[in-house]
Protein backbone atom coordinates (compact mmCIF):
# COMPACT_ATOMS: atom_id res chain seq x y z
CA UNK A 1 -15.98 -36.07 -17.32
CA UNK A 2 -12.67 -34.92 -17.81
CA UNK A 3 -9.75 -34.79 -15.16
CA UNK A 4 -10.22 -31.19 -14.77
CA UNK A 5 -13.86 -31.19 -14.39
CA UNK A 6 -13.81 -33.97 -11.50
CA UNK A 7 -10.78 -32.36 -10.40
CA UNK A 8 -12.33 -29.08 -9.76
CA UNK A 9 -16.13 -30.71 -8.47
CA UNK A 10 -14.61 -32.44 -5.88
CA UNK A 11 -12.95 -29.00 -4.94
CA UNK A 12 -16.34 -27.78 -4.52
CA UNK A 13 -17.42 -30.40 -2.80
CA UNK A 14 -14.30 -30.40 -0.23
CA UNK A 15 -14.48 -26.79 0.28
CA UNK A 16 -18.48 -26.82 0.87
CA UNK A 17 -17.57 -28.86 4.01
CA UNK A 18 -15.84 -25.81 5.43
CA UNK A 19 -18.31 -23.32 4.27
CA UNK A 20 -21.07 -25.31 5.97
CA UNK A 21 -19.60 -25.26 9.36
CA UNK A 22 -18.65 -22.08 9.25
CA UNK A 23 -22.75 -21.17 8.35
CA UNK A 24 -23.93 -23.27 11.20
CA UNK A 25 -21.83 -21.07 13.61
CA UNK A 26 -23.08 -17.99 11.83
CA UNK A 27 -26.42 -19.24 12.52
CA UNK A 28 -25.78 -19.32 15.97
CA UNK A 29 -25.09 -15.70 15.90
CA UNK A 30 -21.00 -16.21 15.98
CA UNK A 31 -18.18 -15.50 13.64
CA UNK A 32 -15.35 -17.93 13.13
CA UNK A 33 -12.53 -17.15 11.15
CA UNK A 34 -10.76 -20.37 12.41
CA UNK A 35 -12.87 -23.04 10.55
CA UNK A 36 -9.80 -24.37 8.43
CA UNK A 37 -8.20 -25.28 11.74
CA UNK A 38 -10.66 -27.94 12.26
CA UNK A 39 -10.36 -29.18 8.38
CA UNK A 40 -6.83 -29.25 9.22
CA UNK A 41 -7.28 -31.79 11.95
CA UNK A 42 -9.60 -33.80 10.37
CA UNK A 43 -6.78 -34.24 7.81
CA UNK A 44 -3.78 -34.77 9.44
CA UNK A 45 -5.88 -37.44 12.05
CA UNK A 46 -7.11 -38.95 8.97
CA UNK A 47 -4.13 -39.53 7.43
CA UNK A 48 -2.08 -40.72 10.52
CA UNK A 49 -4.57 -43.09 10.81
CA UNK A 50 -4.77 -44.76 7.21
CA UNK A 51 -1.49 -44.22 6.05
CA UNK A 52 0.50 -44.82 9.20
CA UNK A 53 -1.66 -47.19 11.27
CA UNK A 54 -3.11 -48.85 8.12
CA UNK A 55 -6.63 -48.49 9.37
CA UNK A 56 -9.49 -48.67 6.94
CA UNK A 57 -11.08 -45.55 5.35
CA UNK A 58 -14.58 -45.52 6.99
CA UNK A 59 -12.65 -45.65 10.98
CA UNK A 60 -10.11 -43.31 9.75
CA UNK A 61 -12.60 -40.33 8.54
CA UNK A 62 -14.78 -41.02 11.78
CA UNK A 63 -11.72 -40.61 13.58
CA UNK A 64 -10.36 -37.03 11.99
CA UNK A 65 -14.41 -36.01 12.71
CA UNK A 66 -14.30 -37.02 16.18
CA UNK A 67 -11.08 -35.28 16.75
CA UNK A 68 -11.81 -32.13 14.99
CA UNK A 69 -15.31 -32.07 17.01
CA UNK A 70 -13.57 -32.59 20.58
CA UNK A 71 -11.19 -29.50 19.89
CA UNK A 72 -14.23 -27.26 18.51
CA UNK A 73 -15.81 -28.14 21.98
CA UNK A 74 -12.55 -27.39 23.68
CA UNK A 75 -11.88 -24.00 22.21
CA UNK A 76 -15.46 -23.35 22.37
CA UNK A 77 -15.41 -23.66 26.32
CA UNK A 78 -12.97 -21.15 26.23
CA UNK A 79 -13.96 -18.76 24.52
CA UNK A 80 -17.61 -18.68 24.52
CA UNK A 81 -17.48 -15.70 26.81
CA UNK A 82 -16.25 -13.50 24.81
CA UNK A 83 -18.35 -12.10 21.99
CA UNK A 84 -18.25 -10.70 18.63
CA UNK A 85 -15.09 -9.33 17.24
CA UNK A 86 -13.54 -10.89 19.98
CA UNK A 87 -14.68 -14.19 19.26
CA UNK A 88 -13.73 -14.05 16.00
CA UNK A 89 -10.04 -12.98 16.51
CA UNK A 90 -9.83 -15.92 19.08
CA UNK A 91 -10.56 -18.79 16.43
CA UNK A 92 -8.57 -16.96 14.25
CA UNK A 93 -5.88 -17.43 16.80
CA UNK A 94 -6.51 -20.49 17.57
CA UNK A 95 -6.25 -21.68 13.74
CA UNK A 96 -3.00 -20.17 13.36
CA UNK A 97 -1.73 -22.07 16.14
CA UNK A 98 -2.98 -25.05 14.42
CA UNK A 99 -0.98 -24.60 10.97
CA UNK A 100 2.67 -23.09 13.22
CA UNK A 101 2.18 -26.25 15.45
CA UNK A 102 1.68 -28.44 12.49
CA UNK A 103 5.50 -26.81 11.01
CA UNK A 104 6.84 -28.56 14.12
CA UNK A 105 5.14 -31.83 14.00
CA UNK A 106 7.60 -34.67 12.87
CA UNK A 107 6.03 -38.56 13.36
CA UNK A 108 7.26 -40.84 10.79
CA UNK A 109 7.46 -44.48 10.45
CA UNK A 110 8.78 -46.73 8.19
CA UNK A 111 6.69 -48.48 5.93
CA UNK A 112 8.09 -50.68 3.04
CA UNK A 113 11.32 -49.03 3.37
CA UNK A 114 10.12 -45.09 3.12
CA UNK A 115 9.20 -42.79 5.61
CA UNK A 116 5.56 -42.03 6.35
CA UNK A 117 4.12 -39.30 8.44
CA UNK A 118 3.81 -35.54 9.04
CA UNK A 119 7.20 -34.20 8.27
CA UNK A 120 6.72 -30.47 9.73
CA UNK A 121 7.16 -27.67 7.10
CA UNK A 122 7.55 -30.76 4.39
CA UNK A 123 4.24 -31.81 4.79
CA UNK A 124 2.64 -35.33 5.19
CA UNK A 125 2.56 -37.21 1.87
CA UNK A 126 2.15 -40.84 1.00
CA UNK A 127 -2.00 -40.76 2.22
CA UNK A 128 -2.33 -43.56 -0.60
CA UNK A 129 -5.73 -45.22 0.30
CA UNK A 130 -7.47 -44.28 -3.05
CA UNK A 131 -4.32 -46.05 -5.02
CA UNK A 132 -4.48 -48.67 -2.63
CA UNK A 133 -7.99 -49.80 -2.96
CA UNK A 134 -7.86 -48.66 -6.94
CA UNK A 135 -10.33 -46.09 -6.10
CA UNK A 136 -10.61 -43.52 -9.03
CA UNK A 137 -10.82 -40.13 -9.04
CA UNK A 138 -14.67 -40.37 -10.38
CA UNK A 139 -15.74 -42.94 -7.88
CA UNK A 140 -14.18 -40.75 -4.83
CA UNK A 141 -15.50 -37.51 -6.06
CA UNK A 142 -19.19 -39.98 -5.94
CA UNK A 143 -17.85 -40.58 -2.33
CA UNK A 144 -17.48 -36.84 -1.32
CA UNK A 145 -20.26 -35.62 -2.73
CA UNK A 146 -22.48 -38.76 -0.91
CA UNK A 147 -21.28 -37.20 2.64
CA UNK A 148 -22.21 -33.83 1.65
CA UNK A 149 -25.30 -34.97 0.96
CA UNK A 150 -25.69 -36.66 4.08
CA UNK A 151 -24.06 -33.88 6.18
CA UNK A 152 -26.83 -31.23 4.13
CA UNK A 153 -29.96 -33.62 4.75
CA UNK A 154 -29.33 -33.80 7.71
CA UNK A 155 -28.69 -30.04 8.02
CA UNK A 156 -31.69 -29.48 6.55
CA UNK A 157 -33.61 -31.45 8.83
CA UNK A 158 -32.45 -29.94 11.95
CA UNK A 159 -33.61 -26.41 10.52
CA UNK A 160 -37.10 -27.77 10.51
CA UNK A 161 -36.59 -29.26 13.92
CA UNK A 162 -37.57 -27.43 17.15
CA UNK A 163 -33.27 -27.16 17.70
CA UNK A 164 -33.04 -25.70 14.58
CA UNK A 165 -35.62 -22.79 15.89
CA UNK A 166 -34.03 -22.16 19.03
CA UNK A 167 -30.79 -21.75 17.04
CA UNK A 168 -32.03 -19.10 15.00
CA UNK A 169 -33.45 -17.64 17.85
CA UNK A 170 -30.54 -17.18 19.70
CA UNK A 171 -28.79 -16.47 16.52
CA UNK A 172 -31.17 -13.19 16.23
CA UNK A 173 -31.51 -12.24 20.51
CA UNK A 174 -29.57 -14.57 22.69
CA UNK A 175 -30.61 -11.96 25.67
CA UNK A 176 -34.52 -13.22 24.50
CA UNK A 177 -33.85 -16.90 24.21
CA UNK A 178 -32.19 -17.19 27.12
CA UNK A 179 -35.57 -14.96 28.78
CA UNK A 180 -37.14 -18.49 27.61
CA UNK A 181 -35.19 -20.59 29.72
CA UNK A 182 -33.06 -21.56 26.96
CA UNK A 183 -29.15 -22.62 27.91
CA UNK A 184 -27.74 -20.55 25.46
CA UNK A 185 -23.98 -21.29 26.16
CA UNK A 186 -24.98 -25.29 25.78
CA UNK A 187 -26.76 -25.07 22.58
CA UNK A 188 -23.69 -22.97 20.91
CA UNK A 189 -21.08 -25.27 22.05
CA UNK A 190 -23.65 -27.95 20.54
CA UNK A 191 -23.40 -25.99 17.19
CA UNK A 192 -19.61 -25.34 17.12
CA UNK A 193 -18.92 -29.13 17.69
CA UNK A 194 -21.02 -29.93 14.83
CA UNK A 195 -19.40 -27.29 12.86
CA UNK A 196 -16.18 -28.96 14.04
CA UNK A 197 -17.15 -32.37 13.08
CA UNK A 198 -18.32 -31.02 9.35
CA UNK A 199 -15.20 -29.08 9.13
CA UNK A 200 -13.35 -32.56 9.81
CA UNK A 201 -15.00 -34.09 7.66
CA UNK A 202 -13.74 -32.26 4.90
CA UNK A 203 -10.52 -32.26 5.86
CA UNK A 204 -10.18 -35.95 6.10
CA UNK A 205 -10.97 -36.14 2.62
CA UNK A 206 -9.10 -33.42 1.14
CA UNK A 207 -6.41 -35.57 2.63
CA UNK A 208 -7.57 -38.88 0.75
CA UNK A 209 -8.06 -36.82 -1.58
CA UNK A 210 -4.65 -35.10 -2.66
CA UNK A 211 -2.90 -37.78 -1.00
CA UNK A 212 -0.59 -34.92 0.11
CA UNK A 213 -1.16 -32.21 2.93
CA UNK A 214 0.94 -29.00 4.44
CA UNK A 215 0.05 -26.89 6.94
CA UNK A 216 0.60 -23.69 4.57
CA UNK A 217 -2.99 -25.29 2.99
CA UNK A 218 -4.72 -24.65 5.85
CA UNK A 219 -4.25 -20.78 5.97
CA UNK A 220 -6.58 -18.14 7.19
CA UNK A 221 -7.87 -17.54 3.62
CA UNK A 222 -9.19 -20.68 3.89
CA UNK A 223 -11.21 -19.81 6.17
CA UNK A 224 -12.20 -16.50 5.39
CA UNK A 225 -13.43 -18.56 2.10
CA UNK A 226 -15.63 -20.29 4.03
CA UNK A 227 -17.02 -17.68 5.77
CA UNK A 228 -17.62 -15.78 2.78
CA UNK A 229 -19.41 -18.75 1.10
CA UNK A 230 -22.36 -18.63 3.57
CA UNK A 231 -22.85 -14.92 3.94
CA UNK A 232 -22.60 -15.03 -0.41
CA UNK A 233 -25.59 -17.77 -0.57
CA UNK A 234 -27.09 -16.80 2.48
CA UNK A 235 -27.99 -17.63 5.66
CA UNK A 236 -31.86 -18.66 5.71
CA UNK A 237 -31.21 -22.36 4.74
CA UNK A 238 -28.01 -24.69 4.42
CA UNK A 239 -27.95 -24.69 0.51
CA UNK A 240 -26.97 -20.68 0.92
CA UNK A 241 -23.34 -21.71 1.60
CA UNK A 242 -22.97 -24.53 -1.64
CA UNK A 243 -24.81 -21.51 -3.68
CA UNK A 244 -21.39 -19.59 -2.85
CA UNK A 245 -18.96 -22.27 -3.15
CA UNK A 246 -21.11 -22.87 -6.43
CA UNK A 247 -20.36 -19.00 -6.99
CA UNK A 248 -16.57 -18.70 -6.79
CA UNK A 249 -14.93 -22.07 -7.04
CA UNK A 250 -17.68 -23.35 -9.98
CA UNK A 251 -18.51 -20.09 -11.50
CA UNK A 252 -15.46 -17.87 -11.43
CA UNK A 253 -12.78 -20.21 -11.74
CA UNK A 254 -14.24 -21.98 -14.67
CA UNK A 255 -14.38 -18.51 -16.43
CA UNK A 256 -10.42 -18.92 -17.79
CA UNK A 257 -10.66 -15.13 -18.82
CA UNK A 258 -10.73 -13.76 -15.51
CA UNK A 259 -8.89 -16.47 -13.76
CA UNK A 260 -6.12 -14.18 -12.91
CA UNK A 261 -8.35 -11.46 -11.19
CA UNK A 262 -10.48 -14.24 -9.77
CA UNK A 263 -9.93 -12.91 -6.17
CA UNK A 264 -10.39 -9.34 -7.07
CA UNK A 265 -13.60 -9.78 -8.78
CA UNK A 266 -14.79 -12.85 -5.43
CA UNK A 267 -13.73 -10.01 -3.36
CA UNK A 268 -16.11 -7.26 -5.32
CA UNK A 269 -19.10 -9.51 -5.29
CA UNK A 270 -18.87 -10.35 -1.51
CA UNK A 271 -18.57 -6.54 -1.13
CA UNK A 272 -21.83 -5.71 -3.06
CA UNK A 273 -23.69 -8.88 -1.78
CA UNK A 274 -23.14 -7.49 1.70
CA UNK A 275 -24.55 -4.00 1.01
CA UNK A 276 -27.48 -5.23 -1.00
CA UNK A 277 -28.15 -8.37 0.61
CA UNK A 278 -27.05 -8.48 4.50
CA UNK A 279 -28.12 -12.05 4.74
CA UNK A 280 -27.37 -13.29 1.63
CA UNK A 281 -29.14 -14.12 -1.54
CA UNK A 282 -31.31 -17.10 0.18
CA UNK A 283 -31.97 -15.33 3.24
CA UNK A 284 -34.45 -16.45 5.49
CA UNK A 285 -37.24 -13.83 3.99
CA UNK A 286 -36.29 -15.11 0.50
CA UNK A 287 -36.36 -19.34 1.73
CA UNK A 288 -39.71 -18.35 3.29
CA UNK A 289 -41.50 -16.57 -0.11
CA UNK A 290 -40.14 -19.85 -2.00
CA UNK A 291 -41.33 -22.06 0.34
CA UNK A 292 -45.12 -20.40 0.45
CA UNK A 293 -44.64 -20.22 -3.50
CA UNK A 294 -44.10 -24.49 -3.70
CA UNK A 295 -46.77 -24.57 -1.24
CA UNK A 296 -49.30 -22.93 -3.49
CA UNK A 297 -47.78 -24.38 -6.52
């Protein structure tokens, strides 16, 4: 493969983290706008914790996860009472205090004569595990896409679980699931950790990544990208967001002739997808028809 191609698949890859958590909260019958401050977490934890404190790779990503899950569960407990719109604009808020507190953030410590660490508006450069350990861009793009398939089995095993059911059903009537005796409040803060902890994920290695992160890359678009993702592929099964990563960032960008109205025409198809297809193009009446299809096949 060349540098480009690996270059832009473990893009894909990267970005399907976000899109995923952001499904798994639409699922849940919530919009976040405020995924990417999670990512951004994950990344800056991550990185403080390889390149500063010189801890191994494997501690270091399960560190950025953990952290990025604990604030999900924070802001969730706050602002689990409000609903809809208001939900949304309140992890939207919350992610753009992220990225201005991350302008002010300046840790450094020497190491081998330069200084390493989150240098506010400068960014936080010098994340150099993959030169460290001569890791290649190949063999880490084989190490991204081996937690994404990890993070999507198990994904997809959940949906078949009994959780997985009460999810959707309080994704579709929370008033009804809750008539079932279900704690409805509990099993959403259950589902925006997770989406935390997959957002973090991501984010830890986007930073081991590009060796190199700034808080301008974690920017509402970012976000609103991963949002887009799952209601593009669609939300009856967890291969409906990598279907719209798939879409824009495999699809679109690889097309060099329209590379410089890439956003105009990702912003047209989300636009039509929505009218024609609420719930995407694997929605749950679509993943149902397939799955009675295999069945007889």
């Amino acid at each position: 493969m060349s540098e480009y191609a690996i270059s832009i698949a473990s893009n894909m890859g990267i970005i399907a983290f976000v899109a995923l958590s952001a499904y798994v909260i639409l699922v849940a019958g919530e919009i976040s706008f405020g995924q990417q401050a999670y990512f951004g977490i994950g990344a800056y934890v991550s990185g403080v914790a390889s390149a500063m404190w010189g801890w191994p790779f494997v501690p270091a990503l399960a560190l950025g996860s953990l952290v990025a899950a604990v604030a999900a569960l924070a802001v969730g407990a706050l602002t689990l009472r409000l609903r809809g719109l208001y939900f949304a604009i309140a992890t939207l808020c919350f992610a753009e205090m992220i990225r201005l507190g991350l302008n002010s953030v300046h840790v450094q410590v020497e190491i081998d004569g330069e200084l390493v660490g989150p240098d506010g508006a400068e960014g936080f450069g010098d994340i150099r595990w993959i030169f460290e350990n001569n890791i290649t861009p190949l063999e880490f793009m084989f190490i991204i896409y081996g937690l994404l398939g990890a993070v999507l089995v198990l994904m997809l095993l959940v949906e078949r679980s009994y959780l997985g059911a009460i999810l959707r059903m309080i994704g579709q009537d929370p008033l009804l699931a809750r008539s079932q005796g279900i704690d409805v409040r509990f099993c959403k803060l259950l589902a925006i950790m997770f989406a935390g902890m997959v957002a973090g994920l991501g984010g830890c290695l986007y930073a081991h990544f590009a060796t190199y992160v700034e808080p301008n890359v974690f920017n509402v678009m970012l976000g609103v990208h991963g949002l887009a993702y799952g209601l593009i592929g669609g939300l009856g099964t967890a291969l409906g967001p990598i279907i719209g990563v798939v879409l824009d960032i495999g699809f679109l960008e690889g097309i060099r002739a329209i590379q410089g109205y890439r956003m105009i025409v990702f912003g047209g198809l989300v636009a039509v997808l929505l009218i024609v297809m609420p719930r995407g193009i694997l929605d749950e009446v679509r993943v149902h028809r397939i799955k009675r299809w295999l069945k007889r096949s």
